[in-house]
C-alpha atoms as a PDB file:
ATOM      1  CA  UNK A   1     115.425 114.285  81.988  1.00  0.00           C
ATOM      2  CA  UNK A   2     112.943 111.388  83.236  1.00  0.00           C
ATOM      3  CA  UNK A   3     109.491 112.218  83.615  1.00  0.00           C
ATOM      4  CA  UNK A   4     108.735 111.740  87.755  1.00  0.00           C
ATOM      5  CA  UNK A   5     106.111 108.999  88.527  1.00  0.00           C
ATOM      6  CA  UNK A   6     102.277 109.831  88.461  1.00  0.00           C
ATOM      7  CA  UNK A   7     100.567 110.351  90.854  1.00  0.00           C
ATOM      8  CA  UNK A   8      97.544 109.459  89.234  1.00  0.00           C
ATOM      9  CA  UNK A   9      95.980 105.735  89.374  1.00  0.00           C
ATOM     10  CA  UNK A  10      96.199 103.925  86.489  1.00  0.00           C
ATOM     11  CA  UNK A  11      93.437 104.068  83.910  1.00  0.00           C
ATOM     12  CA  UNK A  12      90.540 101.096  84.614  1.00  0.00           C
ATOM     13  CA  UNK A  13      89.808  98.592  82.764  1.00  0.00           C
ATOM     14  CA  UNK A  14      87.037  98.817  80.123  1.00  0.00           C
ATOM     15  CA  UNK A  15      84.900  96.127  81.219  1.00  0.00           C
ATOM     16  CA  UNK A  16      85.097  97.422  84.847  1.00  0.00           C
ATOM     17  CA  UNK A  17      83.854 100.945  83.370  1.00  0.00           C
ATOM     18  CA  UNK A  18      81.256  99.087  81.233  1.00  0.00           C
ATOM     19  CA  UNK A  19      79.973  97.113  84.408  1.00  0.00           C
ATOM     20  CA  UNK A  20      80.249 100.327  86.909  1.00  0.00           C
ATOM     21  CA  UNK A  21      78.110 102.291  84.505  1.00  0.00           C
ATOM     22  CA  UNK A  22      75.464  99.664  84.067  1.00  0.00           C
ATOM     23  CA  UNK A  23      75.070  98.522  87.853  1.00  0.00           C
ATOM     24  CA  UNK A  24      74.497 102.491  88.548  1.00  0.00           C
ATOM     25  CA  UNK A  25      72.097 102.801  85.716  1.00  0.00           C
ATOM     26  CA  UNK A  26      70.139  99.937  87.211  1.00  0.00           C
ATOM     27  CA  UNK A  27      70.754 101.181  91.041  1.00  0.00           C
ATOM     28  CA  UNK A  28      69.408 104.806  89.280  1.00  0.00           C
ATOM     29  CA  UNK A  29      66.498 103.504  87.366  1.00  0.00           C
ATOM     30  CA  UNK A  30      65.216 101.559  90.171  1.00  0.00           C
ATOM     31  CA  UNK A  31      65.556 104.550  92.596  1.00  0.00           C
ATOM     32  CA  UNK A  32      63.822 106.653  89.817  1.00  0.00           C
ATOM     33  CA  UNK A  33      60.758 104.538  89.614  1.00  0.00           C
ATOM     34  CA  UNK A  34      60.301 104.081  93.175  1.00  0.00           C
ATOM     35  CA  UNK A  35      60.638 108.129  93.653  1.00  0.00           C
ATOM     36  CA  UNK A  36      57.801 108.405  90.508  1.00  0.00           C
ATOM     37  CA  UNK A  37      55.674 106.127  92.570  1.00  0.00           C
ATOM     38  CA  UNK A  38      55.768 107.592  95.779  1.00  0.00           C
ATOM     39  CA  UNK A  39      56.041 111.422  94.371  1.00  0.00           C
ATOM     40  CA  UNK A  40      59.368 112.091  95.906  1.00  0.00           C
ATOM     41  CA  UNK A  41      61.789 112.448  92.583  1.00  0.00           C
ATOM     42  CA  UNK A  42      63.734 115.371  94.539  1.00  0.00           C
ATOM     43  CA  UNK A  43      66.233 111.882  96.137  1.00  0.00           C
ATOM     44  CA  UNK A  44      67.812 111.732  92.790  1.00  0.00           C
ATOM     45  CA  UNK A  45      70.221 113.977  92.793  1.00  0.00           C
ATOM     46  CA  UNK A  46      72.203 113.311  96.172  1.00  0.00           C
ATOM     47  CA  UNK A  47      71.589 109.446  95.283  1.00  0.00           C
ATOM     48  CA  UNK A  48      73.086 109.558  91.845  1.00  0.00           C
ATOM     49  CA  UNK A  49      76.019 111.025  94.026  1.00  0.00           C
ATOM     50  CA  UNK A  50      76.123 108.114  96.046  1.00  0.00           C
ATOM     51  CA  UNK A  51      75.677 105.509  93.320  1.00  0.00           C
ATOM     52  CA  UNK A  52      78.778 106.861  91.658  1.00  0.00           C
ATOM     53  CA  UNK A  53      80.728 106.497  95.042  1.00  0.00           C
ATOM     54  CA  UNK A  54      78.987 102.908  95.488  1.00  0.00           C
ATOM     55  CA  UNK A  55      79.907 101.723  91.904  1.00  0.00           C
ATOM     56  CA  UNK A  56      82.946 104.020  90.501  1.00  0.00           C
ATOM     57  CA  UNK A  57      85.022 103.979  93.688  1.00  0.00           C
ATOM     58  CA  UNK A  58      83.525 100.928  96.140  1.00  0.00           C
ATOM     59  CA  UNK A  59      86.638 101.162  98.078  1.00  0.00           C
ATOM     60  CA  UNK A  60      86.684 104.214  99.415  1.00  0.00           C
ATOM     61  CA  UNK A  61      85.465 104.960 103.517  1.00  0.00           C
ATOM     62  CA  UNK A  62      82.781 107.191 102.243  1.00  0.00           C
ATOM     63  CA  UNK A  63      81.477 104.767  99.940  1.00  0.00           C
ATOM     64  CA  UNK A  64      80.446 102.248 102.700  1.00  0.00           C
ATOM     65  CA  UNK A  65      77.249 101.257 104.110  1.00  0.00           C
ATOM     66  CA  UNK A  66      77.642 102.459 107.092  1.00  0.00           C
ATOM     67  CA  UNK A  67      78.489 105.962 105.884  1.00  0.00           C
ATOM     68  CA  UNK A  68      75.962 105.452 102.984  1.00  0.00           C
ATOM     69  CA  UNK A  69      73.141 105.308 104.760  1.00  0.00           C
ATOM     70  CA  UNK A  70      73.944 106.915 108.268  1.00  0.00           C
ATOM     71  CA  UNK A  71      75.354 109.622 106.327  1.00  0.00           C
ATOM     72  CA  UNK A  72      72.237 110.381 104.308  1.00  0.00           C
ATOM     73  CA  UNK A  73      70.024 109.838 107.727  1.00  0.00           C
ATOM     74  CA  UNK A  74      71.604 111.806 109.286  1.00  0.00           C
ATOM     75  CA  UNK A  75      71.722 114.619 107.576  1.00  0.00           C
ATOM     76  CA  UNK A  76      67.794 114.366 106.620  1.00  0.00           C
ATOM     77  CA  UNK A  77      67.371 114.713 110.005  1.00  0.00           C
ATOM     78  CA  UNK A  78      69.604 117.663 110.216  1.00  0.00           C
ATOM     79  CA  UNK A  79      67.565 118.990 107.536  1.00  0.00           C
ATOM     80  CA  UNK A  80      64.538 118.985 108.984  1.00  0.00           C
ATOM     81  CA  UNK A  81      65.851 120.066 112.366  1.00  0.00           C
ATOM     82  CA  UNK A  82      67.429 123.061 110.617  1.00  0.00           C
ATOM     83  CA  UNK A  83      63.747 123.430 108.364  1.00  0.00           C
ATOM     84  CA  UNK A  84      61.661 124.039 111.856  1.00  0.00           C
ATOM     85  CA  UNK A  85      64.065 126.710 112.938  1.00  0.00           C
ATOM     86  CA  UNK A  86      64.836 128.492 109.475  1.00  0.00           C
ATOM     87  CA  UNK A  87      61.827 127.557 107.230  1.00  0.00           C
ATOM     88  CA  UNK A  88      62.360 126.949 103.721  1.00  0.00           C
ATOM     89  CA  UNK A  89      64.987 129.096 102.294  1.00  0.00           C
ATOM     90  CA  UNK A  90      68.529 129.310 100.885  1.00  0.00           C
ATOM     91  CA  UNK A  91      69.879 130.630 104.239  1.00  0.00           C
ATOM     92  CA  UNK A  92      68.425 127.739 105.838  1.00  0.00           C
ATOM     93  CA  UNK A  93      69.829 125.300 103.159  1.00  0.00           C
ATOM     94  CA  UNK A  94      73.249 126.207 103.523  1.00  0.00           C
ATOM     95  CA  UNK A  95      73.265 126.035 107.561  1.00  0.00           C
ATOM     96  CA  UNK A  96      71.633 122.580 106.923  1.00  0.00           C
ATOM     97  CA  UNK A  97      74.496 121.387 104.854  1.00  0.00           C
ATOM     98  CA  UNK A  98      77.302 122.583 107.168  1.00  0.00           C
ATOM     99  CA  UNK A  99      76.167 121.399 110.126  1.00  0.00           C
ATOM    100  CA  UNK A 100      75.570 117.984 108.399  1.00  0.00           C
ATOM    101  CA  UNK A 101      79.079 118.342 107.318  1.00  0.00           C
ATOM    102  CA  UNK A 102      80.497 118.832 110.794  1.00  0.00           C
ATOM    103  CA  UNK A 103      78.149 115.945 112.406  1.00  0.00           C
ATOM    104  CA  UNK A 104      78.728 113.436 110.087  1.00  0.00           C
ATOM    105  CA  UNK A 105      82.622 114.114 110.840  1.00  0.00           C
ATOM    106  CA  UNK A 106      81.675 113.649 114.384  1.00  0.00           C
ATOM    107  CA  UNK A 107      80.020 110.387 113.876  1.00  0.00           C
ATOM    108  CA  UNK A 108      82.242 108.793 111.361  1.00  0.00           C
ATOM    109  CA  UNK A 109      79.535 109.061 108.824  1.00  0.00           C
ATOM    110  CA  UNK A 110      81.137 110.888 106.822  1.00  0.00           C
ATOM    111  CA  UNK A 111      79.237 110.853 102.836  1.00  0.00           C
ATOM    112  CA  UNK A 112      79.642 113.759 101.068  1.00  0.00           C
ATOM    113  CA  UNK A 113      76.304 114.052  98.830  1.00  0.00           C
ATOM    114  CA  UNK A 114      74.402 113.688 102.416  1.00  0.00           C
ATOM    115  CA  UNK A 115      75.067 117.138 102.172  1.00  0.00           C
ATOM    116  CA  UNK A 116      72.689 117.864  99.359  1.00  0.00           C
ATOM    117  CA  UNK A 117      69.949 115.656 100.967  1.00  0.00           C
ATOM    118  CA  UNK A 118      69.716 117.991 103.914  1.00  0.00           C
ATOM    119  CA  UNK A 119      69.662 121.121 101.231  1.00  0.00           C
ATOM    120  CA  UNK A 120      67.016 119.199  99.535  1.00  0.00           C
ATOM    121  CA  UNK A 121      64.904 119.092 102.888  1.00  0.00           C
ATOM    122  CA  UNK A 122      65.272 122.598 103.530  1.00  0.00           C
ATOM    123  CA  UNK A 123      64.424 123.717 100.411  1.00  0.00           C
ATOM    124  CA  UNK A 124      61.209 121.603  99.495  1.00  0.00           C
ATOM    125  CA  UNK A 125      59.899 120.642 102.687  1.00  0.00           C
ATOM    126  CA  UNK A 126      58.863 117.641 102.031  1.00  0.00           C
ATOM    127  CA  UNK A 127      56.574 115.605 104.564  1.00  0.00           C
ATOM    128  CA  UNK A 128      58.590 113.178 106.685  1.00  0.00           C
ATOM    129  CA  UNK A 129      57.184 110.428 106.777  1.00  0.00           C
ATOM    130  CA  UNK A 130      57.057 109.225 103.073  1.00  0.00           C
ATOM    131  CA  UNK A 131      60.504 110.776 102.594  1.00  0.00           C
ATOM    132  CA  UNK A 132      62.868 109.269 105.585  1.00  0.00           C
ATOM    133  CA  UNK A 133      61.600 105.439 104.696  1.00  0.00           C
ATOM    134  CA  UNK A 134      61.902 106.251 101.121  1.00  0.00           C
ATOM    135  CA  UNK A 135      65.368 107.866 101.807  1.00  0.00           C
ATOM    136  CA  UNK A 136      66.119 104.719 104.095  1.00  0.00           C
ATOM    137  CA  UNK A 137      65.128 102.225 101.236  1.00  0.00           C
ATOM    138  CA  UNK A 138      66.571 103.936  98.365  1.00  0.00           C
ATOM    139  CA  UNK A 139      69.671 103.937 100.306  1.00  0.00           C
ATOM    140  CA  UNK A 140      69.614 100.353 101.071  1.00  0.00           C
ATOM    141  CA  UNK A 141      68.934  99.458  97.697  1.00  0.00           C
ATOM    142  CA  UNK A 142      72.130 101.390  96.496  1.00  0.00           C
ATOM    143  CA  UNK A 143      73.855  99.262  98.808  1.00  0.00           C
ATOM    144  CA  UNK A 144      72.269  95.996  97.886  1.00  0.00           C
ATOM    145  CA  UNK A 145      72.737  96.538  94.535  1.00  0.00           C
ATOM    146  CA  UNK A 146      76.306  97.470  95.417  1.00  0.00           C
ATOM    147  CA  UNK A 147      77.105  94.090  96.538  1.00  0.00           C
ATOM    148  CA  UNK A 148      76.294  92.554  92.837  1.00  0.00           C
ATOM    149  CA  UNK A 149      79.485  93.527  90.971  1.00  0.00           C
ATOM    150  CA  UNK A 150      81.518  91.653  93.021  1.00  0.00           C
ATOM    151  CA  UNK A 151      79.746  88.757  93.103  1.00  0.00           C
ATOM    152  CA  UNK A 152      79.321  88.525  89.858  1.00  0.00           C
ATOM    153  CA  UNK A 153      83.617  88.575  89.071  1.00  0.00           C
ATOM    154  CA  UNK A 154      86.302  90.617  87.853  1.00  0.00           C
ATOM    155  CA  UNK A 155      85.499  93.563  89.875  1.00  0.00           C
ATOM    156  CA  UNK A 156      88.853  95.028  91.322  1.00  0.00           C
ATOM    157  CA  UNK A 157      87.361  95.819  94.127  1.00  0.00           C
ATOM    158  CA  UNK A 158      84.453  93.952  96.685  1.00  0.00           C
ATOM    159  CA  UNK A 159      82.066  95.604  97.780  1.00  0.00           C
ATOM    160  CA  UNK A 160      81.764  96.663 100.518  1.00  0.00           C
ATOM    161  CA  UNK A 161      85.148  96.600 102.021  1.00  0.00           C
ATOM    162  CA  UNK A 162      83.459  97.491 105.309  1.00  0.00           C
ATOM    163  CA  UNK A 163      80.207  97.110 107.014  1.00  0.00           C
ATOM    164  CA  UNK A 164      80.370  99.142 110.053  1.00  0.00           C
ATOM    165  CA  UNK A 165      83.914  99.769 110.599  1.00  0.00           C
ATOM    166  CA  UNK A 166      84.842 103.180 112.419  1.00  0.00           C
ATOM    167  CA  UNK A 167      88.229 104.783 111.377  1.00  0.00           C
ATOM    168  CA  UNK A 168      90.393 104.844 114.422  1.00  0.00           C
END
């Protein structure tokens, strides 16, 4: 009997995996450096999410500036919101999250490691204003350094496939 048809997409190509891996290495180590100089390493995490959508699957809705950066905005702001109601604690952390979940569905924003940026916020507390320009830059930067792999050539896919589009 025939095997059905996969499902699955096919395998990439090696040089795509070689260049997606460096250009989020870079997009990383840059982000690293600037959180070591301004003392606010706790933006990894939730960024390294969002460099793998950005570089491993530049295609996809949540992957796009828009939802990039309004996304992780957004749900800073949620975090902090959530912070002066809850204080810092686990509790709080997890409200945070969903109701950055729910909003960002609301606003077509939708970027799923926003969700960790608003835990993050909850949990450490840290001062707005270095934070929220640092979050705004690092996630510009992601972008920016988004847009290199397909200018350079032979990405499959050009980033970013949408600016500011809104799903209808």
């Amino acid at each position: 009997m025939p095997r059905p048809p996969s499902a699955a997409t096919a395998r990439p190509h090696p040089l795509h995996v070689l260049r997606a891996t460096a250009f989020a290495i870079a997009a990383l180590l840059l982000l690293v450096g600037t959180g070591v100089l301004l003392h606010q390493p706790l933006l990894i995490p939730p960024l390294a999410a969002s460099a793998a959508l950005v570089h491993g699957a530049p295609g996809l809705p949540i992957s796009q500036p828009r939802n990039l950066v309004g996304g992780q905005l957004v749900s800073a702001l949620i975090g902090y919101a959530t912070l002066a109601v809850t204080g810092s604690n686990g509790w709080g952390a997890a409200v945070a999250a969903g109701i950055s979940l729910g909003v960002m569905l609301l606003t077509h924003l939708s970027h799923s490691p926003a969700a960790a940026t608003a835990v993050i916020v909850v949990l450490q507390a840290p001062h707005p204003l270095p934070f929220l320009p640092l979050l705004a830059l690092a996630t510009v930067l992601l972008v920016a350094i988004g847009l290199l792999p397909g200018r350079i050539g032979g990405h499959p896919v050009r980033y970013p496939v949408a600016w500011w589009a809104v799903p209808r």
